[in-house]
C-alpha atoms as a PDB file:
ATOM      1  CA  UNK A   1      29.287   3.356  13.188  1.00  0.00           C
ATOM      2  CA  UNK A   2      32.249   5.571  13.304  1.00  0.00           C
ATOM      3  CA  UNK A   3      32.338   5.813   9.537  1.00  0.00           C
ATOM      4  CA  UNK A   4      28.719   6.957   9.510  1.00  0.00           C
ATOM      5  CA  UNK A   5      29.522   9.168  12.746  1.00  0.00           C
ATOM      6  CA  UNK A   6      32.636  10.953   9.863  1.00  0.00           C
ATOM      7  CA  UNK A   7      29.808  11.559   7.453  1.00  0.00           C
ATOM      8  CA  UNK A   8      27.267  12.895   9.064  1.00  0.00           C
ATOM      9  CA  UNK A   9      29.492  15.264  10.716  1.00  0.00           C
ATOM     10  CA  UNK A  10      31.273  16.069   7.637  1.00  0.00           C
ATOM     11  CA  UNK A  11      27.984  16.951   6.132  1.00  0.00           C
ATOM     12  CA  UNK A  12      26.375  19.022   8.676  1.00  0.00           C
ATOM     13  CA  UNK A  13      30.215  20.807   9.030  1.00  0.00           C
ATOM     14  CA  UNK A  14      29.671  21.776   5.096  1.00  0.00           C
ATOM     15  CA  UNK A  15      25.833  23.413   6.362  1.00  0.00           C
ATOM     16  CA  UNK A  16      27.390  25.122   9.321  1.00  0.00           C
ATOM     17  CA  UNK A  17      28.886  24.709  12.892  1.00  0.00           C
ATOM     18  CA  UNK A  18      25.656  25.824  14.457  1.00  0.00           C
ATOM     19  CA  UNK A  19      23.213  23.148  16.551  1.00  0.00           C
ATOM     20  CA  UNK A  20      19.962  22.016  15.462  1.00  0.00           C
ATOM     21  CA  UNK A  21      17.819  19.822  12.725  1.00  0.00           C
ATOM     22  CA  UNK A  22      19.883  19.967   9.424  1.00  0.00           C
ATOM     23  CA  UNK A  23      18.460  19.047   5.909  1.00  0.00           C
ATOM     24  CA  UNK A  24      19.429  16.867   3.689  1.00  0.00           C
ATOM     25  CA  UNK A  25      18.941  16.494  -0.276  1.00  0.00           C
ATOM     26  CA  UNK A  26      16.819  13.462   0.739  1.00  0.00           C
ATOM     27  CA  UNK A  27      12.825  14.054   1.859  1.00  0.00           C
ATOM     28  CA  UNK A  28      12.140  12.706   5.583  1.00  0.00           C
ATOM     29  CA  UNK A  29      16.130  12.595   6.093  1.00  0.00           C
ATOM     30  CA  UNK A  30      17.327  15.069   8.731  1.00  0.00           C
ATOM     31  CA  UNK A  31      20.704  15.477  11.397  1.00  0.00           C
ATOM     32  CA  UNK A  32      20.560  16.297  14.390  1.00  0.00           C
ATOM     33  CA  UNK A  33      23.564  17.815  16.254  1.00  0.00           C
ATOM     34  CA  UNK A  34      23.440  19.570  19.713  1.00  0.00           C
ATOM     35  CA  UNK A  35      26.556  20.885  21.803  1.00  0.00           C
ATOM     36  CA  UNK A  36      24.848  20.816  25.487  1.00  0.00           C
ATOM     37  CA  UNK A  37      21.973  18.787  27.155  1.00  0.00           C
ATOM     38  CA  UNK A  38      18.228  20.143  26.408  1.00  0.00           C
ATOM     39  CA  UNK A  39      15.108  20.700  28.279  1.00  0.00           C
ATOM     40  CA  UNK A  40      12.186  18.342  28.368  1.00  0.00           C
ATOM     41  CA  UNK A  41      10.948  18.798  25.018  1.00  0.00           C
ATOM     42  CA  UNK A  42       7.248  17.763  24.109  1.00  0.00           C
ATOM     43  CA  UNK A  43       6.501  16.606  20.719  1.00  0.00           C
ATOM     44  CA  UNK A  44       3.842  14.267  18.452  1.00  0.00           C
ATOM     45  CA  UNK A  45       6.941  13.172  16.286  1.00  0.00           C
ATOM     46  CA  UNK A  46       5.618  11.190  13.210  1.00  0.00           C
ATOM     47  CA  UNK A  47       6.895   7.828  12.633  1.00  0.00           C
ATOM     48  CA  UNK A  48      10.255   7.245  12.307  1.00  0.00           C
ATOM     49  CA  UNK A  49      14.060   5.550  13.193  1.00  0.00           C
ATOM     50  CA  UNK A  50      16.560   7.611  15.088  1.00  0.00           C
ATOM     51  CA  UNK A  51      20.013   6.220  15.135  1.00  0.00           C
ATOM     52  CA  UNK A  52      21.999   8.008  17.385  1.00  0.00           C
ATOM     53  CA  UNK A  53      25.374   8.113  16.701  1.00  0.00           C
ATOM     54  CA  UNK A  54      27.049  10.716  19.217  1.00  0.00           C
ATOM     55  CA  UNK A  55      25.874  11.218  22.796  1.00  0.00           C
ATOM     56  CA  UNK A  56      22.962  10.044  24.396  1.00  0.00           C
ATOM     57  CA  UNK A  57      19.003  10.946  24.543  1.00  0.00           C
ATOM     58  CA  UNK A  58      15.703   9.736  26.796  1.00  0.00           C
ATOM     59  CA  UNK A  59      12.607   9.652  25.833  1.00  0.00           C
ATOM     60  CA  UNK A  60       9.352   8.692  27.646  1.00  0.00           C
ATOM     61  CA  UNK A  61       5.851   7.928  26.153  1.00  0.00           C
ATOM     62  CA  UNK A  62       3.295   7.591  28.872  1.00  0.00           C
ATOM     63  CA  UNK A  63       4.695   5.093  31.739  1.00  0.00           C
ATOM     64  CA  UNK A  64       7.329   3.874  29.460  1.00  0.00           C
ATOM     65  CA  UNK A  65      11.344   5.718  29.298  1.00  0.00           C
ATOM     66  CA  UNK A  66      13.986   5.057  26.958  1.00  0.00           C
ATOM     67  CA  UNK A  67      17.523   5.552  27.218  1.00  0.00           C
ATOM     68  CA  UNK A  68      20.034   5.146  24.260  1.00  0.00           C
ATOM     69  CA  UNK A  69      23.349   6.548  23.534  1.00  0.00           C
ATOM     70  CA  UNK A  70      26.158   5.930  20.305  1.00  0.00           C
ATOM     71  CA  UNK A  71      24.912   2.679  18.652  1.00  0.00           C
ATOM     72  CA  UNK A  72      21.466   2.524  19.540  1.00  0.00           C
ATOM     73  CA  UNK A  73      18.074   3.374  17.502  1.00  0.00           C
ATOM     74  CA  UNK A  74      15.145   5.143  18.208  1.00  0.00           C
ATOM     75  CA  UNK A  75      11.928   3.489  16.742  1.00  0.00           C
ATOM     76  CA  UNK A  76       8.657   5.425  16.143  1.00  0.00           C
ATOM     77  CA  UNK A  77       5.533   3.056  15.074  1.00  0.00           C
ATOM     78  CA  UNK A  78       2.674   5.831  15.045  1.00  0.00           C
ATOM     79  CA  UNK A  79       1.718   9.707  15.762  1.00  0.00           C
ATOM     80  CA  UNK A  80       2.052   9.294  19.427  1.00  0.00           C
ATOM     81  CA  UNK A  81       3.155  12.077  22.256  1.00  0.00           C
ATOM     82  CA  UNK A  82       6.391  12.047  23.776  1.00  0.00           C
ATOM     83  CA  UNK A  83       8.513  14.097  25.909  1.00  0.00           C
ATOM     84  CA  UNK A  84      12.061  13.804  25.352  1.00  0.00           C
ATOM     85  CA  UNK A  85      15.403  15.317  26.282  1.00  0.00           C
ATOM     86  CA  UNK A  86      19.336  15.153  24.820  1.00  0.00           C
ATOM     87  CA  UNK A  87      20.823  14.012  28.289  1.00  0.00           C
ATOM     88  CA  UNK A  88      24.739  13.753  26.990  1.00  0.00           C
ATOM     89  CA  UNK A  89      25.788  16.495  24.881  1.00  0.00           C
ATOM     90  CA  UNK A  90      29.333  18.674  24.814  1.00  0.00           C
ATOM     91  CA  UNK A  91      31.007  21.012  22.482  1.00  0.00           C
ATOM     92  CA  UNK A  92      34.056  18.123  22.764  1.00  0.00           C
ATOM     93  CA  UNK A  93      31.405  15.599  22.141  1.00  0.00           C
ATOM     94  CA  UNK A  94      28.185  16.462  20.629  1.00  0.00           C
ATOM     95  CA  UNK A  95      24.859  14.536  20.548  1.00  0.00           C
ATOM     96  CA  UNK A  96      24.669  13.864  16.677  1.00  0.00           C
ATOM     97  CA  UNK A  97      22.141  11.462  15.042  1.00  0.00           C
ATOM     98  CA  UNK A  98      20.213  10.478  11.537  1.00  0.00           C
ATOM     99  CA  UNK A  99      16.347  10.798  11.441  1.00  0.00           C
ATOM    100  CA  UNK A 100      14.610   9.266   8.426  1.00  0.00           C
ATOM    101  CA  UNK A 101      10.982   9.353   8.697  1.00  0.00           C
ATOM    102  CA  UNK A 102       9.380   6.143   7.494  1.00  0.00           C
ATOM    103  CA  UNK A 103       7.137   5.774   4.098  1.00  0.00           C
ATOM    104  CA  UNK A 104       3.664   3.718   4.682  1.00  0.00           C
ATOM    105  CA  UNK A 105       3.746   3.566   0.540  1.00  0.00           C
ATOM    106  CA  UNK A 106       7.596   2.046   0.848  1.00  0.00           C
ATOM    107  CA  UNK A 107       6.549  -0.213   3.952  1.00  0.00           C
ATOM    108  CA  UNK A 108       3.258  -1.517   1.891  1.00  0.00           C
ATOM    109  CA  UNK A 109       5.387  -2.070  -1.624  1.00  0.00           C
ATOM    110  CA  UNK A 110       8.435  -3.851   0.760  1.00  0.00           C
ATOM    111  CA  UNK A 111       5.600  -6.047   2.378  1.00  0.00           C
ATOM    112  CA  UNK A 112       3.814  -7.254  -0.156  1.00  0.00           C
ATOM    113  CA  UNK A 113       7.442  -9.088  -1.113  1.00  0.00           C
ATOM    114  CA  UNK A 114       8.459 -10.202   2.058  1.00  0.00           C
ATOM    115  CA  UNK A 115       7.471 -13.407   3.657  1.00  0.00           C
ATOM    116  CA  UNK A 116       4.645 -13.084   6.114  1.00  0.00           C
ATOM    117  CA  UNK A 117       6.170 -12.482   9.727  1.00  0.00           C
ATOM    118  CA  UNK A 118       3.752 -13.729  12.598  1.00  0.00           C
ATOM    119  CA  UNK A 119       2.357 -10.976  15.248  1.00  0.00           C
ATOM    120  CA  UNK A 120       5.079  -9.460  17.450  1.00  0.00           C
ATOM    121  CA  UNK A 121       4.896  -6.400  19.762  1.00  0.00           C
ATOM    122  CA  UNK A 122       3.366  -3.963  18.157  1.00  0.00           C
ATOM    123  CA  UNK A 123       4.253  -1.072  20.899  1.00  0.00           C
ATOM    124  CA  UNK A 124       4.729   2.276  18.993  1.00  0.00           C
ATOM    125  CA  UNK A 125       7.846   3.432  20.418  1.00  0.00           C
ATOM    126  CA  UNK A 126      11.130   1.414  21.056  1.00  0.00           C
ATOM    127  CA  UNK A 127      14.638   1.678  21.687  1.00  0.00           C
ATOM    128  CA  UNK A 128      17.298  -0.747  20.548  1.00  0.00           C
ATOM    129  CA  UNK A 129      20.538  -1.627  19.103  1.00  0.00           C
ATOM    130  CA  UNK A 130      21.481  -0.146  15.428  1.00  0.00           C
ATOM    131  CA  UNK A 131      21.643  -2.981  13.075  1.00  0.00           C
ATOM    132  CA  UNK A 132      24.562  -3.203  11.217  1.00  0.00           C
ATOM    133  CA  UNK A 133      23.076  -3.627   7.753  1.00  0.00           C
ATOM    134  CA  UNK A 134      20.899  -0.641   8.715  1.00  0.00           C
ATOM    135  CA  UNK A 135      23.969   1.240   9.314  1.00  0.00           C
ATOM    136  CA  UNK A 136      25.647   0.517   6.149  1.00  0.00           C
ATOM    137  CA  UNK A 137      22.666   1.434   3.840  1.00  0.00           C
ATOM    138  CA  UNK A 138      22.372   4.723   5.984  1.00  0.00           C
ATOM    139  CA  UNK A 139      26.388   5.112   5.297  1.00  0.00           C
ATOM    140  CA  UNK A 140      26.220   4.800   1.395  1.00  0.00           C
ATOM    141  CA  UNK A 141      23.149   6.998   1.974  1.00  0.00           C
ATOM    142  CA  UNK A 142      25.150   9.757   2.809  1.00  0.00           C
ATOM    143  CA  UNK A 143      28.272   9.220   0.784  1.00  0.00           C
ATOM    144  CA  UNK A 144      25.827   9.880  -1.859  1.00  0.00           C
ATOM    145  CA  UNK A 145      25.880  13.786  -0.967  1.00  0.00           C
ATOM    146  CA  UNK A 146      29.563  13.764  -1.528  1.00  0.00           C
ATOM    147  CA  UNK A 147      28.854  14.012  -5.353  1.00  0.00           C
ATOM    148  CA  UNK A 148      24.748  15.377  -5.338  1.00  0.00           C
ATOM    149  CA  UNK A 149      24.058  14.379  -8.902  1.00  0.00           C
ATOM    150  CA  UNK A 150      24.015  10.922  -7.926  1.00  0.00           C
ATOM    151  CA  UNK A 151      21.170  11.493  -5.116  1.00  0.00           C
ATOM    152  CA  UNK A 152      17.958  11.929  -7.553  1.00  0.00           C
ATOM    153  CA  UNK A 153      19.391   8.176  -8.992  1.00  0.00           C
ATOM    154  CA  UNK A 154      20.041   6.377  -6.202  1.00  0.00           C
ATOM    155  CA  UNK A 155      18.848   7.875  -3.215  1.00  0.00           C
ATOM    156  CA  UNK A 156      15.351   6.276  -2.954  1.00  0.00           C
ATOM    157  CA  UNK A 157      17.249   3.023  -3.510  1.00  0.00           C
ATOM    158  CA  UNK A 158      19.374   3.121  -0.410  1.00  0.00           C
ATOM    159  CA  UNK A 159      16.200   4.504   1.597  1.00  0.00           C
ATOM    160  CA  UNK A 160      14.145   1.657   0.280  1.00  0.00           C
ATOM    161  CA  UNK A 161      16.852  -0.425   1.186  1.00  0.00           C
ATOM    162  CA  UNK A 162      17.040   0.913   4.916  1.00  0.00           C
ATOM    163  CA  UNK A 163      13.124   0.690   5.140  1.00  0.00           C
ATOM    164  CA  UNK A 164      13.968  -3.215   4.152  1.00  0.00           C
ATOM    165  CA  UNK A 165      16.248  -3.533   7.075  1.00  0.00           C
ATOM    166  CA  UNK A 166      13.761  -2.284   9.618  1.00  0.00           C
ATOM    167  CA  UNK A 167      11.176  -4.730   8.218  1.00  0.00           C
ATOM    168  CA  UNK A 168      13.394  -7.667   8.602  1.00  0.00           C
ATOM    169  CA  UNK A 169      14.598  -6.489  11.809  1.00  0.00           C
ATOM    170  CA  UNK A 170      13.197  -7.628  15.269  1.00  0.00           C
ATOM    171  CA  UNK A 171      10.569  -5.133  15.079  1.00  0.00           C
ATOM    172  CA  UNK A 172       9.252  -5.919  11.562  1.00  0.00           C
ATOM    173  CA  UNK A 173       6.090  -6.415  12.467  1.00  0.00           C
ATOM    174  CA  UNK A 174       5.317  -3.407  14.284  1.00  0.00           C
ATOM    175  CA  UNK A 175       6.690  -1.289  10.966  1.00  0.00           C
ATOM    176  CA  UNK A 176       4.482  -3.559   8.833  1.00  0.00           C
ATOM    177  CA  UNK A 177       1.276  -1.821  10.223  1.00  0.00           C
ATOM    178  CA  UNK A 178       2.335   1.610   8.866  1.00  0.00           C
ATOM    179  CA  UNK A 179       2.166  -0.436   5.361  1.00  0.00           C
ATOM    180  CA  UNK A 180      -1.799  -1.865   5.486  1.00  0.00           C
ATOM    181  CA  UNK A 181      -4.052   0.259   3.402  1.00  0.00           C
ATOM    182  CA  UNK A 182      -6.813  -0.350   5.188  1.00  0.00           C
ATOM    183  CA  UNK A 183      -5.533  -1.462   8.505  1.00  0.00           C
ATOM    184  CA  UNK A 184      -5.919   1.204  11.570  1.00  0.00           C
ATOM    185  CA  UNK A 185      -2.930   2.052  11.760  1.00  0.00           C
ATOM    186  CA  UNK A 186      -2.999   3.758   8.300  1.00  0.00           C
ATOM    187  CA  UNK A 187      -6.379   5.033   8.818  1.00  0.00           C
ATOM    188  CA  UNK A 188      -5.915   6.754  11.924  1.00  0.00           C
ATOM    189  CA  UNK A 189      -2.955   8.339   9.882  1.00  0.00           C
ATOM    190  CA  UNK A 190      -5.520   9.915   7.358  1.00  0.00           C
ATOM    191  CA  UNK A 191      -7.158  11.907  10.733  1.00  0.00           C
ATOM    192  CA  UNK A 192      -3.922  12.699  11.831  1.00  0.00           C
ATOM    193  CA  UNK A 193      -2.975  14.456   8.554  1.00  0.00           C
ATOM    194  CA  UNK A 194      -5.871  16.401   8.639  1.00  0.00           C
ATOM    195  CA  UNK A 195      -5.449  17.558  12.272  1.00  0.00           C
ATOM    196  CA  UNK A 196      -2.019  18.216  11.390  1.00  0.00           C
ATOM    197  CA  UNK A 197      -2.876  20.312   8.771  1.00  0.00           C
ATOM    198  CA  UNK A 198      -5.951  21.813  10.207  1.00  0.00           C
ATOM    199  CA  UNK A 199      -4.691  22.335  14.321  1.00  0.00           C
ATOM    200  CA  UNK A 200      -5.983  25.650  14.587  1.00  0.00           C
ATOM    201  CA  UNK A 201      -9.464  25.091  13.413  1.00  0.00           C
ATOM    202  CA  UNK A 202     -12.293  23.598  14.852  1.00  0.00           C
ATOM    203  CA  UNK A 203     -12.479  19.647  13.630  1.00  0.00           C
ATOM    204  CA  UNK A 204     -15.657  17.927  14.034  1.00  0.00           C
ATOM    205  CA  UNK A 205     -15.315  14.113  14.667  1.00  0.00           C
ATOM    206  CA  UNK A 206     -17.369  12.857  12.016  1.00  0.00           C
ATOM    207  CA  UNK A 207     -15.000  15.056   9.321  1.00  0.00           C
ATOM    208  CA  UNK A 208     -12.093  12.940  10.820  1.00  0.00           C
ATOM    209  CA  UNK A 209     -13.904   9.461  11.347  1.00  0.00           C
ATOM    210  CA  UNK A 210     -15.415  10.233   7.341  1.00  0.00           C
ATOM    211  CA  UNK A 211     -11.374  10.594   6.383  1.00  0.00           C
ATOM    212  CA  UNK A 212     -10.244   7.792   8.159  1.00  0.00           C
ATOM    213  CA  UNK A 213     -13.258   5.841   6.550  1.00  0.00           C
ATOM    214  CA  UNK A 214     -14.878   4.815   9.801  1.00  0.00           C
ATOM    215  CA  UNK A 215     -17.850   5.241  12.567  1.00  0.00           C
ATOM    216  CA  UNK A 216     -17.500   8.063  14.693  1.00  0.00           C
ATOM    217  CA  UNK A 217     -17.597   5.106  17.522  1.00  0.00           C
ATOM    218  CA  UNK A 218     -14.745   3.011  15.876  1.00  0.00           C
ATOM    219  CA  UNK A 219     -13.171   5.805  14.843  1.00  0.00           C
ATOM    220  CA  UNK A 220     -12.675   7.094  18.547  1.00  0.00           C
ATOM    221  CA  UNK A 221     -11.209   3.607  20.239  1.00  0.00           C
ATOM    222  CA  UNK A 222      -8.870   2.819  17.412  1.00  0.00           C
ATOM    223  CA  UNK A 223      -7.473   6.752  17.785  1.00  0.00           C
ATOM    224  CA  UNK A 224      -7.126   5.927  20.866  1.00  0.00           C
ATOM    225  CA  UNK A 225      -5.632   3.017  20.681  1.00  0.00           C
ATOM    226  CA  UNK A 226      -3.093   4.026  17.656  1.00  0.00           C
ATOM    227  CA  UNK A 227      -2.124   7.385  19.653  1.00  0.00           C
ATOM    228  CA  UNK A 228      -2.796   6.897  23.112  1.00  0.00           C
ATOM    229  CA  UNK A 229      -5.128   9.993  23.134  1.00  0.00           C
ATOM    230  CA  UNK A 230      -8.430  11.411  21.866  1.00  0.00           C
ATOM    231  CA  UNK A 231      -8.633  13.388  18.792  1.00  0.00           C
ATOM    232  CA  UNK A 232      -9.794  16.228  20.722  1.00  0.00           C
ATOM    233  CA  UNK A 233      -6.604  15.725  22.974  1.00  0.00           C
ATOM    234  CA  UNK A 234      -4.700  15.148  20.063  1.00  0.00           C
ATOM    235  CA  UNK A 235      -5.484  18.691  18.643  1.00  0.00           C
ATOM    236  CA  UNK A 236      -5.026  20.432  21.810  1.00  0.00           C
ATOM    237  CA  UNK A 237      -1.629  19.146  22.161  1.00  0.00           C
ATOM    238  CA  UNK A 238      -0.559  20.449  18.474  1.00  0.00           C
ATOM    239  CA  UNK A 239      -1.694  23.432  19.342  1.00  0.00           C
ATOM    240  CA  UNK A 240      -0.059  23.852  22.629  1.00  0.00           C
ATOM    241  CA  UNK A 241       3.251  22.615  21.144  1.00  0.00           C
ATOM    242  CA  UNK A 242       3.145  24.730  18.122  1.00  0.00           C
ATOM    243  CA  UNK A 243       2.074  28.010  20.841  1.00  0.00           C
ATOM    244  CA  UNK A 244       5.018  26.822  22.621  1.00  0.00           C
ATOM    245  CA  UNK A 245       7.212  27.273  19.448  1.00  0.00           C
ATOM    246  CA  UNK A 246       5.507  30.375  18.411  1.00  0.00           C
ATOM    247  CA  UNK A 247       6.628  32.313  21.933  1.00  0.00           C
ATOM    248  CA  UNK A 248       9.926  30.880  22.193  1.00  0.00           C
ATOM    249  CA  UNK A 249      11.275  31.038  19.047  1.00  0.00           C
ATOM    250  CA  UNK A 250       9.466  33.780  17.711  1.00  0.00           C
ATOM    251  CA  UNK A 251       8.949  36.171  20.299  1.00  0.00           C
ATOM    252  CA  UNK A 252       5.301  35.559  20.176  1.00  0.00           C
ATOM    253  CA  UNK A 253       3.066  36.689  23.250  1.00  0.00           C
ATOM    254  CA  UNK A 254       0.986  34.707  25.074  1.00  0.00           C
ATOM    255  CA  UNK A 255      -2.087  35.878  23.677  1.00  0.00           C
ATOM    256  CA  UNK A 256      -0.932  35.952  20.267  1.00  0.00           C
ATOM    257  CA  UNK A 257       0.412  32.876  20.569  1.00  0.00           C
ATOM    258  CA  UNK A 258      -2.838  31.328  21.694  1.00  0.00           C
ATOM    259  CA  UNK A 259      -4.972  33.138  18.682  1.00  0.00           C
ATOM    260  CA  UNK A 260      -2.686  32.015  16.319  1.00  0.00           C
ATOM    261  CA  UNK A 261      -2.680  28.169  17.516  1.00  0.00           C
ATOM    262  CA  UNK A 262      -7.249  28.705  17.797  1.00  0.00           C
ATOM    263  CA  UNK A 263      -7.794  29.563  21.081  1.00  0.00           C
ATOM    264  CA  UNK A 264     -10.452  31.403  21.607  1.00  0.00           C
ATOM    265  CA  UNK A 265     -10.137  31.999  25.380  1.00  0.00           C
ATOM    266  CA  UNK A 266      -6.409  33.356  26.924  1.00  0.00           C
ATOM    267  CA  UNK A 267      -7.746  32.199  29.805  1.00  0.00           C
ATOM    268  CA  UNK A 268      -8.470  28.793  29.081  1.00  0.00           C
ATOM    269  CA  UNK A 269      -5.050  28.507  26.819  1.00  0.00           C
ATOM    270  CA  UNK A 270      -3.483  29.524  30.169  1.00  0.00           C
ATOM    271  CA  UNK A 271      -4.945  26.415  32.058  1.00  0.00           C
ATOM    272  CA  UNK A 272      -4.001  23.972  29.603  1.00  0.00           C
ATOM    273  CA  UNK A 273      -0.601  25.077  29.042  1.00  0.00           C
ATOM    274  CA  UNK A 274       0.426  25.289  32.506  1.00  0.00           C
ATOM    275  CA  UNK A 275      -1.055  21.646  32.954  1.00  0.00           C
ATOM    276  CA  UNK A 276       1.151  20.501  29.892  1.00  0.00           C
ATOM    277  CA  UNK A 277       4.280  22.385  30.445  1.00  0.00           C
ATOM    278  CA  UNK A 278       4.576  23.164  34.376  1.00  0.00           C
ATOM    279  CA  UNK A 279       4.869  26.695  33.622  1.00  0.00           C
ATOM    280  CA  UNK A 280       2.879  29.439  32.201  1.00  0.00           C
ATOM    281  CA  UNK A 281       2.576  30.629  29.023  1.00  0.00           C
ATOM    282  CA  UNK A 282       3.217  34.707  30.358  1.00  0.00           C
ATOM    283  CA  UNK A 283       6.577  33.160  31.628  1.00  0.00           C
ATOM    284  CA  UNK A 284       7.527  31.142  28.728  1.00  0.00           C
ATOM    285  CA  UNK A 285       7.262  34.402  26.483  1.00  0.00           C
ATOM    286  CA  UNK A 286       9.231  36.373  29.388  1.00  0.00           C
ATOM    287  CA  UNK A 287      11.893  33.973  28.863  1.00  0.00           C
ATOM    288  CA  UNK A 288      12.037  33.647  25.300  1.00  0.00           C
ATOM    289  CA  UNK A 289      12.585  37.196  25.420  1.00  0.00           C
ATOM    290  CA  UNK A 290      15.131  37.514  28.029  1.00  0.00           C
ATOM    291  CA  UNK A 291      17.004  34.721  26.422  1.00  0.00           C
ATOM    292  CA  UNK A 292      17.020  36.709  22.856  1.00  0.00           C
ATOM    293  CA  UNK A 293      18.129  40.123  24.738  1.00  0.00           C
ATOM    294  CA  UNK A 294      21.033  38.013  26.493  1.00  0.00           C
ATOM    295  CA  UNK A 295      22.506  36.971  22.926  1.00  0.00           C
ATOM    296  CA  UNK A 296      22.270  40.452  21.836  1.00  0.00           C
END
């Protein structure tokens, strides 16, 4: 791990010294680095493997809290809430880890040659030790980026490769869902594309049961089931994340904020936010604000 630790620092050192998510030539690949511990951070992350490689990080989904530091991975099954914060972070020692987002069309083309595996635990979000051979495919991964003409050639090799690790991993069959055509898992992911995409306007049901090629009824327990909330809940946290965003990163105001997200009522946008985040939206602005006349 301390080879892959070298390289992902080198890399995000040749993008800048600053903290934050960092790009890389690779789609769904990010770094993360972060120099002091965060606030509780709400999100509806989509699914994915965190291997943390500096520093450590909890996360909670519903009754259930996981902590992992240097050496452990982050597993994300399906579009579900969470609220998370870096707990171990210093400017001696920074949190630092490697996000890859995982590919249903990958998972389904990997399963289809892979022995069958029998049911397992099919919880969406898990925390566990890094496998080695995950490790070392992530490693060559980013040795790749040392000389970037060989990235377009063999960069979807080595994430193939890492998607084959996670399959044959203890958790295999939890990642196998993401791969079924026509299992729920991958329907329900249709809906939640199109709320994604569509957040700020009104969504019937029956649009997002029709794309996820079910009955309003069956469409509403496997949601449910998949995410842990209803679509309608579903939407209203997107927006009241991406309102969140809006006012502290962008100086948005509260009412602003809420138009922008497709609220139609301040008042009600007030209600619901406080409920989600503990504090209101007025004072999340006011602190955005002070924050940004602090640094300046």
């Amino acid at each position: 791990m301390t080879a892959l630790l070298d390289a992902v620092r080198a890399h995000i050192v040749s993008l800048g010294t600053g903290d934050g998510v960092f790009d890389t030539p690779v789609a769904g690949l990010t770094l993360v680095r972060a120099t002091t511990p965060s606030e509780l951070v709400h999100q509806i992350p989509r699914p994915l493997v965190a291997l943390v490689l500096q520093g450590s990080k909890h996360v909670a989904m519903g009754m259930k809290a996981f902590d992992f530091s240097a050496g452990d991975s982050l597993l994300i099954t399906a579009d579900v809430p969470t609220l998370s914060q870096i707990t171990r972070a210093s400017a001696a020692v920074p949190y630092v880890s490697l996000v890859l987002e995982l590919d249903p069309s990958v998972i389904a083309d990997l399963t289809a040659q892979m022995p069958e595996e029998e049911a397992g635990d099919h919880s969406p979000v898990r925390a566990h030790p890094t496998d080695a051979e995950l490790a070392d495919a992530a490693l060559r991964l980013m040795r790749l980026f040392e000389r970037p003409s060989s990235v377009p050639v063999l960069g979807s090799q080595l994430v193939r490769e890492m998607h084959y690790w996670l399959l044959a991993g203890r958790h295999g069959a939890a990642i196998r869902q993401l791969g079924w055509p026509e299992g729920h898992v991958r329907r329900v992911a249709r809906a939640v594309a199109l709320l994604r995409a569509e957040f700020a306007r009104p969504l019937r049901v029956e649009r997002l049961a029709e794309t996820a090629g079910m009955s309003p009824s069956s469409f509403h327990e496997h949601f449910r089931n998949v995410t842990s909330l209803s679509p309608l809940q579903f939407q209203k946290r997107l927006r009241l994340i991406e309102a969140r965003r809006l006012m502290l990163s962008e100086e948005a105001s509260a009412s602003s904020a809420a138009y922008a997200v497709g609220y139609e009522s301040v008042s009600q946008f007030t209600r619901e936010y406080g409920r989600l985040f503990g504090v209101s939206p007025v004072r999340s602005a006011r602190a955005a604000k002070a924050q940004v006349q602090a640094v300046s």
